[in-house]
Protein backbone atom coordinates (compact mmCIF):
# COMPACT_ATOMS: atom_id res chain seq x y z
CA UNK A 1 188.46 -194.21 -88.30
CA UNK A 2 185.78 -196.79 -87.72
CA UNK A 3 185.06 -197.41 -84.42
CA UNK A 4 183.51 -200.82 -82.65
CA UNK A 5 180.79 -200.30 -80.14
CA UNK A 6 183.06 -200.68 -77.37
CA UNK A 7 184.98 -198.05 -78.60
CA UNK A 8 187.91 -199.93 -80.32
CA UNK A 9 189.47 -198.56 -83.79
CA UNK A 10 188.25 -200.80 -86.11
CA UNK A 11 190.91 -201.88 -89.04
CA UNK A 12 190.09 -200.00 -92.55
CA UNK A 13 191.27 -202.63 -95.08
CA UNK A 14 191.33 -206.20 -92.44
CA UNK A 15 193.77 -208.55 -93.68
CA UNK A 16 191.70 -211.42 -95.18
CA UNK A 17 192.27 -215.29 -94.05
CA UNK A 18 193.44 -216.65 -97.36
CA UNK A 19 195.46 -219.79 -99.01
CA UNK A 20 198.61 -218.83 -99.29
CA UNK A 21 200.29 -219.16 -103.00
CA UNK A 22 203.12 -221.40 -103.22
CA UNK A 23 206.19 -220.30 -101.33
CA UNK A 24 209.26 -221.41 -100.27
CA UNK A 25 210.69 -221.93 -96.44
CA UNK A 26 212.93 -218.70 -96.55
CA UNK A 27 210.11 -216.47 -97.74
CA UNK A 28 207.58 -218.25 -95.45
CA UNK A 29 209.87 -217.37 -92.33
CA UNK A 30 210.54 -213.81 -93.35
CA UNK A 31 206.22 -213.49 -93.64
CA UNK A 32 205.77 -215.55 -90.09
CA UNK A 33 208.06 -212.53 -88.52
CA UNK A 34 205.69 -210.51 -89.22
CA UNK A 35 203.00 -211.46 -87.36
CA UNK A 36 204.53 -214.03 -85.05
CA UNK A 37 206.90 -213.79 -82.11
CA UNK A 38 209.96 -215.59 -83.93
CA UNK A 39 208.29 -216.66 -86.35
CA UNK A 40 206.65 -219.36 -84.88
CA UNK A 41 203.42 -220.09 -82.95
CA UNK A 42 205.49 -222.32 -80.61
CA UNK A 43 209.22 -221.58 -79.32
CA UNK A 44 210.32 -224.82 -78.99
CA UNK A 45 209.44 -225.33 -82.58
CA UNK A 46 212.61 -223.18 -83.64
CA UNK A 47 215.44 -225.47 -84.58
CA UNK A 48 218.47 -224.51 -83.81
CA UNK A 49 220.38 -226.00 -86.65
CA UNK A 50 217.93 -224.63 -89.35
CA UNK A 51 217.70 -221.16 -87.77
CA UNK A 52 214.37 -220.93 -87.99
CA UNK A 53 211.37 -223.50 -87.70
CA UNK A 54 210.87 -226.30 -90.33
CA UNK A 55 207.87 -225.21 -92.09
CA UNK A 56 205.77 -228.13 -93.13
CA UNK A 57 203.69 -229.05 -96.47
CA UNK A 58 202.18 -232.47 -95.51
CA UNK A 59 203.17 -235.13 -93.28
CA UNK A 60 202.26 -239.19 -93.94
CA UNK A 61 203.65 -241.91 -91.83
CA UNK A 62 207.03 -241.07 -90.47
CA UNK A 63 208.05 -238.66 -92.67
CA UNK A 64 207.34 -234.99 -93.12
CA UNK A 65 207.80 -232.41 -96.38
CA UNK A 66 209.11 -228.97 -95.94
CA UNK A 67 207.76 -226.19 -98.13
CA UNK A 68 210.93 -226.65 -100.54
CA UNK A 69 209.52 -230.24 -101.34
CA UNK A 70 212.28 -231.93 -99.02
CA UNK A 71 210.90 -235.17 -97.27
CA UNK A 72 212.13 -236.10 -94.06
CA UNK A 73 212.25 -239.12 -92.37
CA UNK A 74 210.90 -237.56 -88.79
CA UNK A 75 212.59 -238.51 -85.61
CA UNK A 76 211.07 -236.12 -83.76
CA UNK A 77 207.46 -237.30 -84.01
CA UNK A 78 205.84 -233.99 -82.66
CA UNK A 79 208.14 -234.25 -79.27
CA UNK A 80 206.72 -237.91 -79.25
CA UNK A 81 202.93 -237.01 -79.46
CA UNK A 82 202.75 -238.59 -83.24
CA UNK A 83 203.19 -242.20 -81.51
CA UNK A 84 201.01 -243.61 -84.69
CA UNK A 85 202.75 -240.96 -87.70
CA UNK A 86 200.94 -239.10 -89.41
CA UNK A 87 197.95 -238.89 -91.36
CA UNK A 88 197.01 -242.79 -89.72
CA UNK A 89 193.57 -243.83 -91.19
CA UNK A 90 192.15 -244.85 -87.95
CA UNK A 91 192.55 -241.75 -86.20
CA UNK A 92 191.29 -240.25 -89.72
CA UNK A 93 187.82 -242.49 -89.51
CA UNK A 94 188.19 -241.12 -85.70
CA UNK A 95 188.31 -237.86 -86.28
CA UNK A 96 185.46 -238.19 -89.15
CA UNK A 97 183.38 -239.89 -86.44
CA UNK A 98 183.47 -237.04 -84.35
CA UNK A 99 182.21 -234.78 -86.67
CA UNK A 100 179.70 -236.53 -87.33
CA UNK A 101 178.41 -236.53 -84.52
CA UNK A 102 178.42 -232.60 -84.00
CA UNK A 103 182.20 -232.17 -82.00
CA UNK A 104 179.99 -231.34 -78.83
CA UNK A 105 181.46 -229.58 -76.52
CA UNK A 106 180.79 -229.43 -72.54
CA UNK A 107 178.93 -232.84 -72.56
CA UNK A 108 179.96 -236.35 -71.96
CA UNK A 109 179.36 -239.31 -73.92
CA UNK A 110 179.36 -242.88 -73.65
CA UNK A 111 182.59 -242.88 -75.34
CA UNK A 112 184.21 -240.54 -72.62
CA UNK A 113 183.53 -243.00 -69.69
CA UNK A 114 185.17 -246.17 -72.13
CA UNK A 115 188.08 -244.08 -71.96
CA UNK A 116 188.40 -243.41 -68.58
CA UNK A 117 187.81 -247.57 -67.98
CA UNK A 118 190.06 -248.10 -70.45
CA UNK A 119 192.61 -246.18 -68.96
CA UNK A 120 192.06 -248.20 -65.33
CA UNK A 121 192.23 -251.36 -67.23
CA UNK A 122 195.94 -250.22 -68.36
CA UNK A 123 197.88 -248.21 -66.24
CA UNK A 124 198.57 -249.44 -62.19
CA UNK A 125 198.46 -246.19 -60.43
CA UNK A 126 194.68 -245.91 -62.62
CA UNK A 127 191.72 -245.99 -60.51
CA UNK A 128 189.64 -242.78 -61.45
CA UNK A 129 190.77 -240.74 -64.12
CA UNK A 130 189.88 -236.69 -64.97
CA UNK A 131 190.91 -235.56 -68.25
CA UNK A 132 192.53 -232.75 -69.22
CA UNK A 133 194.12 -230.90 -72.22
CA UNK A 134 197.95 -230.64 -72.20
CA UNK A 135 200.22 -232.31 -70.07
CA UNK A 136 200.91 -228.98 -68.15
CA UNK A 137 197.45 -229.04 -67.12
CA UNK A 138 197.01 -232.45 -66.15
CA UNK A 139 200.38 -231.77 -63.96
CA UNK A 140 198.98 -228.43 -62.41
CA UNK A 141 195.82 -230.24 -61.38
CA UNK A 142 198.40 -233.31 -59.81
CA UNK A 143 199.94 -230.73 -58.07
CA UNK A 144 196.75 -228.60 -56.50
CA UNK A 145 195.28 -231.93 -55.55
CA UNK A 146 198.31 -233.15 -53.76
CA UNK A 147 198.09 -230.48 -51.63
CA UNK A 148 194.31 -230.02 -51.17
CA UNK A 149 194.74 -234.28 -50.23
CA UNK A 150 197.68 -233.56 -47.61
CA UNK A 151 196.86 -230.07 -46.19
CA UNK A 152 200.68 -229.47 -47.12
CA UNK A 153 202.24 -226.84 -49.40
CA UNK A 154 205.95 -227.93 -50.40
CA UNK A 155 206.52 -229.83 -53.39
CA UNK A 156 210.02 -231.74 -54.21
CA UNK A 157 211.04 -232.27 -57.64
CA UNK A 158 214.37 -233.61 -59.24
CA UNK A 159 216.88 -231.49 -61.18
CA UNK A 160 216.62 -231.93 -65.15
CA UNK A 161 213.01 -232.97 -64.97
CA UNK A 162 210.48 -231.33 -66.71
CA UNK A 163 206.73 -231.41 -65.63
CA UNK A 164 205.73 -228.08 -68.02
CA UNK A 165 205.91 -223.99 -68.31
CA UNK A 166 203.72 -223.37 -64.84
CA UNK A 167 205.08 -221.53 -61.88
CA UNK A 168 203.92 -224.24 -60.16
CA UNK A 169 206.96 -226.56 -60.89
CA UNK A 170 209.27 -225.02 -64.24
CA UNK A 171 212.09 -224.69 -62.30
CA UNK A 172 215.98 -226.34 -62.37
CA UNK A 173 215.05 -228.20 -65.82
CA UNK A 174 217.29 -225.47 -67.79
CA UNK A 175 219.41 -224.37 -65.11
CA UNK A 176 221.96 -225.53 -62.70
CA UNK A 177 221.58 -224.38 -59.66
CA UNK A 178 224.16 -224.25 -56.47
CA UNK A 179 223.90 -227.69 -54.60
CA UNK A 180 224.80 -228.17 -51.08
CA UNK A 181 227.17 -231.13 -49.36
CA UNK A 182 223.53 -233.08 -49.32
CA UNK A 183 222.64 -233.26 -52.79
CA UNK A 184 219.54 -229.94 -52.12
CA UNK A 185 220.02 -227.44 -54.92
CA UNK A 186 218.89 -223.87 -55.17
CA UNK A 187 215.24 -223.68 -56.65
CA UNK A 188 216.45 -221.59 -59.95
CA UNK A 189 212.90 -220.24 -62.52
CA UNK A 190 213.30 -221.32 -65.89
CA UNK A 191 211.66 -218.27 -67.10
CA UNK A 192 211.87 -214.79 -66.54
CA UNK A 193 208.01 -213.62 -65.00
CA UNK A 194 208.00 -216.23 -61.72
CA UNK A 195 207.30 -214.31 -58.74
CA UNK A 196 210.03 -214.89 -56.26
CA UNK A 197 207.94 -216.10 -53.50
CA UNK A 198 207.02 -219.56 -55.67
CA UNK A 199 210.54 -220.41 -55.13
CA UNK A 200 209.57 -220.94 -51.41
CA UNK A 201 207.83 -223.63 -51.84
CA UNK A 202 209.78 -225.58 -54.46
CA UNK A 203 212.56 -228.06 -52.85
CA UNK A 204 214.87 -229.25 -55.67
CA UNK A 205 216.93 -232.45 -55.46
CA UNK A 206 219.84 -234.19 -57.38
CA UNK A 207 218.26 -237.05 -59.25
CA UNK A 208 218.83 -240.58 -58.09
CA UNK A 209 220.37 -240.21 -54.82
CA UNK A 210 218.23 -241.72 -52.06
CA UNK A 211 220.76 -240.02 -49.39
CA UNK A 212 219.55 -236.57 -50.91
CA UNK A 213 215.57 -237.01 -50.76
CA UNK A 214 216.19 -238.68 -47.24
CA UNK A 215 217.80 -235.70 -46.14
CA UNK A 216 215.26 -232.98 -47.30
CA UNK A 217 212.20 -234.57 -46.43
CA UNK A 218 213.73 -234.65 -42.63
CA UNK A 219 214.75 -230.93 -42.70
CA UNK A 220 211.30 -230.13 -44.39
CA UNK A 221 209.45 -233.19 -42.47
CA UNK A 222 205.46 -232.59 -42.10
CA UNK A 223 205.81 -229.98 -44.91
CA UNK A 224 205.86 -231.90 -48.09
CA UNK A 225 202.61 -232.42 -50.23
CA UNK A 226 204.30 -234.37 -53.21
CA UNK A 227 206.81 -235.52 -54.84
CA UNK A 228 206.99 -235.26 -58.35
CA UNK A 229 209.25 -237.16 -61.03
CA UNK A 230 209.89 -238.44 -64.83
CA UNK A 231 210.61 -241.99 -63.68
CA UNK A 232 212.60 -241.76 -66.96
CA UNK A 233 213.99 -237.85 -67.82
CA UNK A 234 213.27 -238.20 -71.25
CA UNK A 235 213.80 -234.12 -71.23
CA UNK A 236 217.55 -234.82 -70.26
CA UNK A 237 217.56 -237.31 -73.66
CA UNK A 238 217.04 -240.05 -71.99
CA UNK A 239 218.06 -240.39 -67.99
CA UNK A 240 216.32 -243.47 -66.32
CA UNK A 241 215.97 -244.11 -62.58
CA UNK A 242 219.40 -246.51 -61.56
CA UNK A 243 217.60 -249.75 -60.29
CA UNK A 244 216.10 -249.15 -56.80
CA UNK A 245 215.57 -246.15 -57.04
CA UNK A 246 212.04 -245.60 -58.07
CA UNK A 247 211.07 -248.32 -54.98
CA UNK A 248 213.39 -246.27 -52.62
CA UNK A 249 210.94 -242.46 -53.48
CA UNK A 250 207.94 -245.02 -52.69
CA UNK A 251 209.14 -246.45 -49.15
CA UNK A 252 209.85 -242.57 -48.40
CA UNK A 253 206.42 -241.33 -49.58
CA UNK A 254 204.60 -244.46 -47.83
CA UNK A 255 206.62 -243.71 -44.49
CA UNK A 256 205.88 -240.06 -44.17
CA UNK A 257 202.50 -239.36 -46.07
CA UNK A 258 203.92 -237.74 -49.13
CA UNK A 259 202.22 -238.41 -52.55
CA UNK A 260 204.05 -239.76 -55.54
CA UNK A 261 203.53 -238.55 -59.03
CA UNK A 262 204.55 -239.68 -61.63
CA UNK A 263 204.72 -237.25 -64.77
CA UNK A 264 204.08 -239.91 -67.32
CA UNK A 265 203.87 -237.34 -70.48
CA UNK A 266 206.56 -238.72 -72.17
CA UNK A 267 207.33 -242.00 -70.76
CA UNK A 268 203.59 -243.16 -70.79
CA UNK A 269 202.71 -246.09 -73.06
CA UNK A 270 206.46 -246.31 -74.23
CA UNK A 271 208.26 -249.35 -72.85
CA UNK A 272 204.32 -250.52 -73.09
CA UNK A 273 201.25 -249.97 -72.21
CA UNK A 274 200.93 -249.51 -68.63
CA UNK A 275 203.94 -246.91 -69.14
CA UNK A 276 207.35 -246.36 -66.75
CA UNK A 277 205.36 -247.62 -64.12
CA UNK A 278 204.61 -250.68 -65.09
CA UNK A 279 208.22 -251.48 -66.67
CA UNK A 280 209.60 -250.92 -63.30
CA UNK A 281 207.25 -252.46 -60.80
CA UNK A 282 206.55 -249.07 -58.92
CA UNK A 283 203.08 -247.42 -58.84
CA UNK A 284 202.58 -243.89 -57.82
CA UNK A 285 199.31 -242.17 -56.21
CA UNK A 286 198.97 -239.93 -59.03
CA UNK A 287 200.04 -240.02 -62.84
CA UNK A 288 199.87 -237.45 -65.64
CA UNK A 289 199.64 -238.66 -69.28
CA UNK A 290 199.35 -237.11 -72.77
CA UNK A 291 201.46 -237.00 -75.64
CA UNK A 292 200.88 -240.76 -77.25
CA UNK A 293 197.54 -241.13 -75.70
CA UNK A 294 196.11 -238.80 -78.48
CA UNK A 295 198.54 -239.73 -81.46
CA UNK A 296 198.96 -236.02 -81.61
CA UNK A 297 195.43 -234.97 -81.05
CA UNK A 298 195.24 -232.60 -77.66
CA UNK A 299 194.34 -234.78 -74.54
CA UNK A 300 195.78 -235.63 -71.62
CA UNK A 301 194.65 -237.11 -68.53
CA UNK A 302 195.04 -237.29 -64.57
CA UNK A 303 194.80 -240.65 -63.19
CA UNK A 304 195.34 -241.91 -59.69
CA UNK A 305 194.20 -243.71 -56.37
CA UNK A 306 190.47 -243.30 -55.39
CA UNK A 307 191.02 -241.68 -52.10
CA UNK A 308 193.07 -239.42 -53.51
CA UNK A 309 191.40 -238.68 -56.63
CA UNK A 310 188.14 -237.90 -55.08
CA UNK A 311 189.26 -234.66 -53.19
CA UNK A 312 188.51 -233.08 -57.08
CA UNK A 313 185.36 -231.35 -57.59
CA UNK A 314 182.50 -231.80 -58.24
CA UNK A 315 182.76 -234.36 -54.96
CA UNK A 316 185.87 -232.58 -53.51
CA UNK A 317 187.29 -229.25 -52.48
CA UNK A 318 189.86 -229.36 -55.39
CA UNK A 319 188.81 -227.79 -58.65
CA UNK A 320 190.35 -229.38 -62.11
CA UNK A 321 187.69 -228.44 -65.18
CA UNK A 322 187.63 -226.57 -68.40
CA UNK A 323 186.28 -225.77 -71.51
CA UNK A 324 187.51 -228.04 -73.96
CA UNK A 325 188.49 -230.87 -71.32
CA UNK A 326 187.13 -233.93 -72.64
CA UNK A 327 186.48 -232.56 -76.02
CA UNK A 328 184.65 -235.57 -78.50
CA UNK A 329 187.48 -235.50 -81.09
CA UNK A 330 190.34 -236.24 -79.18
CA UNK A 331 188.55 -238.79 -76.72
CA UNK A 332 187.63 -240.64 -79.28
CA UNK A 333 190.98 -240.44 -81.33
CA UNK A 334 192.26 -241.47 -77.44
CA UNK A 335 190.46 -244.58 -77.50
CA UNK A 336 191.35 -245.62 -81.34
CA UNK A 337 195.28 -245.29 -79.91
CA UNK A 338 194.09 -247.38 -76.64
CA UNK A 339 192.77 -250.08 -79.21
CA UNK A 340 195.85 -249.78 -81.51
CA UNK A 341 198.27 -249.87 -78.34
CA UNK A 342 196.61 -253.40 -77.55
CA UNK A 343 196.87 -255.40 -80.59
CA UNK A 344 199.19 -258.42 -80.02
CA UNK A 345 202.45 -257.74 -81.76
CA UNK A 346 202.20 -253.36 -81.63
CA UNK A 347 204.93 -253.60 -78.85
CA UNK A 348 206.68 -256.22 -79.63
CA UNK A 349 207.34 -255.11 -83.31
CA UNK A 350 207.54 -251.40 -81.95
CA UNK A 351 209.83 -251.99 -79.49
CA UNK A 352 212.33 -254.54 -81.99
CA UNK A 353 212.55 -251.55 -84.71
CA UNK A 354 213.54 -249.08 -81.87
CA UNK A 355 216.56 -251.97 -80.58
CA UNK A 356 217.43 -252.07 -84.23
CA UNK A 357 217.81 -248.18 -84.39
CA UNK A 358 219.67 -248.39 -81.35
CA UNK A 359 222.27 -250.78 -81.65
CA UNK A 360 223.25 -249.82 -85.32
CA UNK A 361 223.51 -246.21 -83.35
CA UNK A 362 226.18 -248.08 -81.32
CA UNK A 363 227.66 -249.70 -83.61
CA UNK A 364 228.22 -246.63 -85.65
CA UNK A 365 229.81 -244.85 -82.43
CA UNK A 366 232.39 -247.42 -82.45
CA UNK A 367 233.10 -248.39 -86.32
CA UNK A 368 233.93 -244.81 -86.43
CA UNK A 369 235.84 -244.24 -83.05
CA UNK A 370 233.38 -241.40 -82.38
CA UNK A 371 232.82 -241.12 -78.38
CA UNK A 372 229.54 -241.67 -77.50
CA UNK A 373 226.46 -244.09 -76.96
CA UNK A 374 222.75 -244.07 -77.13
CA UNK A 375 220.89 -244.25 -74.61
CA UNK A 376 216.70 -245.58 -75.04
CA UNK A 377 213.92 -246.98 -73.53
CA UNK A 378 210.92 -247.78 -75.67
CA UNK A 379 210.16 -245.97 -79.02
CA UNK A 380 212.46 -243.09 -77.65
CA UNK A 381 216.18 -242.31 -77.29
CA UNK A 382 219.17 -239.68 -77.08
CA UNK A 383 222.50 -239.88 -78.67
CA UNK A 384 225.19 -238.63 -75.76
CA UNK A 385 228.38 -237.74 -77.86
CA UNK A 386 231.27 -237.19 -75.33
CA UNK A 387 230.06 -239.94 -72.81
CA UNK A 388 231.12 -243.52 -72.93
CA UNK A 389 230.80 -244.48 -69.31
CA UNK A 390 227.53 -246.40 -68.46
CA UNK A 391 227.35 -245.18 -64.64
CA UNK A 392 227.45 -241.55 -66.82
CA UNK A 393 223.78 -242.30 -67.79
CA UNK A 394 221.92 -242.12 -64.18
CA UNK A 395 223.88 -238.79 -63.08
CA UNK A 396 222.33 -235.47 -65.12
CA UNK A 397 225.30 -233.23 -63.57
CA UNK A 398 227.84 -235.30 -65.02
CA UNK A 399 225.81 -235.71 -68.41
CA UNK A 400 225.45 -232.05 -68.60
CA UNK A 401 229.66 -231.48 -67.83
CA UNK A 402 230.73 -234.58 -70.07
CA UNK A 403 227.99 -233.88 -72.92
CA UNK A 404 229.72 -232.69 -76.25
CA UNK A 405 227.42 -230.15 -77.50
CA UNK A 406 229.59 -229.31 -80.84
CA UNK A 407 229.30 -232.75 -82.50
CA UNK A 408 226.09 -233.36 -81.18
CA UNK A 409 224.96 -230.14 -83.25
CA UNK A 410 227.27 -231.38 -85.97
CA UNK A 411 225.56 -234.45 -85.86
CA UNK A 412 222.27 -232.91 -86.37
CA UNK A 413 223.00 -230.48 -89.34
CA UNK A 414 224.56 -233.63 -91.20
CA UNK A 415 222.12 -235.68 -90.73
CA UNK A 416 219.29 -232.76 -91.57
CA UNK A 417 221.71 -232.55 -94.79
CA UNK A 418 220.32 -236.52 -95.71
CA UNK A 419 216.72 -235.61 -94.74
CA UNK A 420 216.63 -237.09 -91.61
CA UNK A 421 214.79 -235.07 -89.03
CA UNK A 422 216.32 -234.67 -85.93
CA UNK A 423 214.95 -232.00 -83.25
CA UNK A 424 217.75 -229.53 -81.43
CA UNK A 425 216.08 -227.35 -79.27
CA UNK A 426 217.05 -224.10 -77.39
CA UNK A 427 218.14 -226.40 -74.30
CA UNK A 428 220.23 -228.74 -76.13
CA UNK A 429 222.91 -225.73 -77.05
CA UNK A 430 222.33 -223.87 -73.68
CA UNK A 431 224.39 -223.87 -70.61
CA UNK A 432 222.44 -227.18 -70.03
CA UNK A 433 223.61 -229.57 -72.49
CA UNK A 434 221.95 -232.40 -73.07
CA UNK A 435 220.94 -233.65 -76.20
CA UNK A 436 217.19 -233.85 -77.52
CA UNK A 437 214.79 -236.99 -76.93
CA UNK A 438 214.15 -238.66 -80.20
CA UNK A 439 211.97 -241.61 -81.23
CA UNK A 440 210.21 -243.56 -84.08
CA UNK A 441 206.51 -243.95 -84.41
CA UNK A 442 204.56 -247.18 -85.02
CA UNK A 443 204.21 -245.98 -88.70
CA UNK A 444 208.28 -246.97 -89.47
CA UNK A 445 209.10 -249.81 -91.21
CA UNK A 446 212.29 -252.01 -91.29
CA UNK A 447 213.15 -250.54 -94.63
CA UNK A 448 212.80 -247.27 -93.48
CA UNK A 449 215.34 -248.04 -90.31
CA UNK A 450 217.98 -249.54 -92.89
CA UNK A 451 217.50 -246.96 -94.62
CA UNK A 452 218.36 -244.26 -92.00
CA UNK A 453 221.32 -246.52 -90.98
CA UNK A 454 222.71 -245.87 -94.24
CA UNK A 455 222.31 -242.55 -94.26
CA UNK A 456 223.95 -242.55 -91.01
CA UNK A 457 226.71 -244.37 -91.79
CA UNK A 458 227.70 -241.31 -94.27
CA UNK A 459 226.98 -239.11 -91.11
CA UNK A 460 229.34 -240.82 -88.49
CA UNK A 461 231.78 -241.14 -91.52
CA UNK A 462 231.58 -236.89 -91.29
CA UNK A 463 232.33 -237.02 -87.78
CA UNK A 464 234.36 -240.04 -87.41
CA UNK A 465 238.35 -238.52 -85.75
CA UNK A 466 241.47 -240.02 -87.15
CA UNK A 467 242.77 -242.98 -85.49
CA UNK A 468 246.57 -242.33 -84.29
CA UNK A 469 248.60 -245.31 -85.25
CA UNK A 470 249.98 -247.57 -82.49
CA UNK A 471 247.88 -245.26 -79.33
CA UNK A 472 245.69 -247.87 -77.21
């Protein structure tokens, strides 16, 4: 057997790297088995419904094509990091640009510091910015300088939020855990591999309920480094902060030195530009962004107050770097979605397609006497089957209990049946049940929303329950 230098066995006949011949999904799957855990290079890409991933051709605009020549309209819009669709000739002469110019790598450019202002000019909390590659990393970094700034260890963070897979804070977003009289819940991993002792420093919270973050931030007083949040839990569907809230965490974090962060992965640049924060009038210390700032390109960024921001090396203790942090394709594809994001009527036509969507949504819920509402903010939205009670919305324990899981998964294989994309994740048919965010990208058009309605309308028809004659 051949042998590297190191000592390794060296493969006989290597497989080569080759274009596939034409194949269909089924045969696809059974060859990505092979080779990849699940078949897929991402778990959250299996879909429950289809047992197994979709396996794309081509995407362009909002709609994707499977390998059996099926074309979707997508409502999934890569977990909301296709903000523009696909295939958008701007990012395109973006991406060309960057080429171009050689893709460097480990240098900055002029275009890297007109992100960064362009990101101050924007968001509130924005007053030096340190980019990153992944949301998870830009929340890690939030995290680690949070507690370099305060000299504190314990971080809070809310029950059904989601803030990535680090030990650092992927706990309680699956999993219920036990809660006591005050509304403090038992820090539960949401993986198996978390060494027990991270737990210790993890306080976990029921979601809007100022009484419950009063009360641990006295029992753990002096302790607390930061507070972190989706001011909208877009990874519960779609659970917003009830009004006050979001200016009660701030008085709390003002009053005894704790820093607020905002995980802005999913909500930034939604409701507009200057993201959650800026839709409800509160602005944290620190704010983590990705997902529509690249249009589906991998960036993400770490933005916050000065004094805060400059414990990070290379002028602080705190370290926050990498290899492809900052890398010239995606900063400049950053700053083409900036531009785009900017232009007079992108919101306000955005934003009017989405209320569309959502109140023919509602108005299918009730023309059918199905149970249920939708629930959105922005380009995104869930559809809560089971739950008709407004008040419903703002509590994730009583989303999870009331949620109906089984025509919420019917609901998804019928519409799948019409070509209409909906995601269903692992957690939306766990113990957890809440349904999957959703959204549109700036790439839909009115026709294609009447469209979907109509197909729709043949869905809630499916699922619609017989009315019993003369019952109020």
């Amino acid at each position: 057997m051949l042998k590297s230098k190191f000592g390794f066995p060296l493969c006989n006949h290597p497989a080569p790297i080759r274009e596939e011949s034409r194949m269909d999904t089924k045969e696809c799957y059974r060859k990505a088995q092979k080779s990849f855990v699940g078949g897929s290079s991402a778990a959250g890409r299996y879909h429950a419904a289809l047992g197994m991933p979709l396996y794309v051709k081509c995407a362009d605009g909002a709609y994707v094509t499977d390998l059996d020549d099926k074309r979707y309209l997508d409502f999934h819009n890569a977990a909301g990091a296709a903000f523009f669709g696909f295939n958008h000739p701007r990012l395109q002469k973006a991406v060309a640009k960057s080429v171009e110019m050689g893709f460097f790598l480990n240098f900055e450019t002029e275009y890297h510091y007109q992100l960064a202002d362009a990101l101050c000019s924007v968001i509130p909390s924005a007053q030096k910015v340190r980019l990153s590659n992944t949301g998870t990393e830009a929340t890690m970094a939030a995290i680690r300088l949070a507690r370099a700034y305060t000299g504190r260890d314990k971080i809070i963070r809310f029950e059904g939020h989601f803030h990535g897979m680090s030990e650092l804070v992927f706990y309680n977003h699956g999993n219920l855990g036990d809660r006591d009289s005050h509304g403090e819940i038992g820090a539960i991993p949401d993986s198996a591999g978390f060494p027990k002792s991270f737990s210790n420093e993890i306080i976990v919270v029921e979601f809007n309920r100022p009484d419950a973050l009063e009360h641990v931030v006295r029992k753990y007083v002096n302790q607390v480094a930061a507070i972190i949040m989706e001011p909208v839990c877009f990874n519960c569907g779609c659970v917003p902060a009830k009004p006050g809230y979001l200016q009660a965490v701030r008085e709390i974090c003002d009053r005894e030195g704790i820093v607020l962060i905002f995980d802005e992965v999913l909500s930034g640049f939604r409701p507009g530009i200057g993201g959650a924060q800026e839709h409800y009038g509160v602005t944290p210390d620190l704010t983590t962004l990705a997902k529509a700032l690249g249009g589906g390109f991998p960036i993400a960024a770490l933005v916050g107050k000065k004094l805060i921001m400059e414990k990070l090396n290379p002028v602080g203790p705190a370290v926050m770097s990498g290899t492809y942090t900052g890398s010239l394709m995606p900063v400049l594809v950053a700053l083409e979605c900036l531009k785009m994001m900017q232009e007079p009527s992108f919101y306000s036509r955005l934003n009017a397609l989405s209320q569309k969507l959502f109140d023919g949504l509602d108005f299918l819920f009730e023309k059918h006497g199905v149970p249920g509402h939708v629930r959105g903010i922005g380009n995104r939205f869930a559809t809560y089957f089971g739950i008709e009670d407004p008040e419903t919305d703002f509590n994730i324990r009583e989303v999870a209990k009331r949620f109906d899981s089984g025509s919420y998964k019917a609901f998804i294989r019928a519409s799948l049946e019409r070509q209409l994309y909906f995601p269903l994740t692992g957690w939306a048919t766990g113990s957890l049940a809440f349904p999957s965010h959703a959204g549109i990208s700036s790439a839909y058009t009115e026709a294609d929303i009447d469209d979907a309605l109509g197909k729709l309308e043949e869905v809630f028809r499916k699922l619609s329950k017989p009315r019993i004659i003369g019952k109020n």
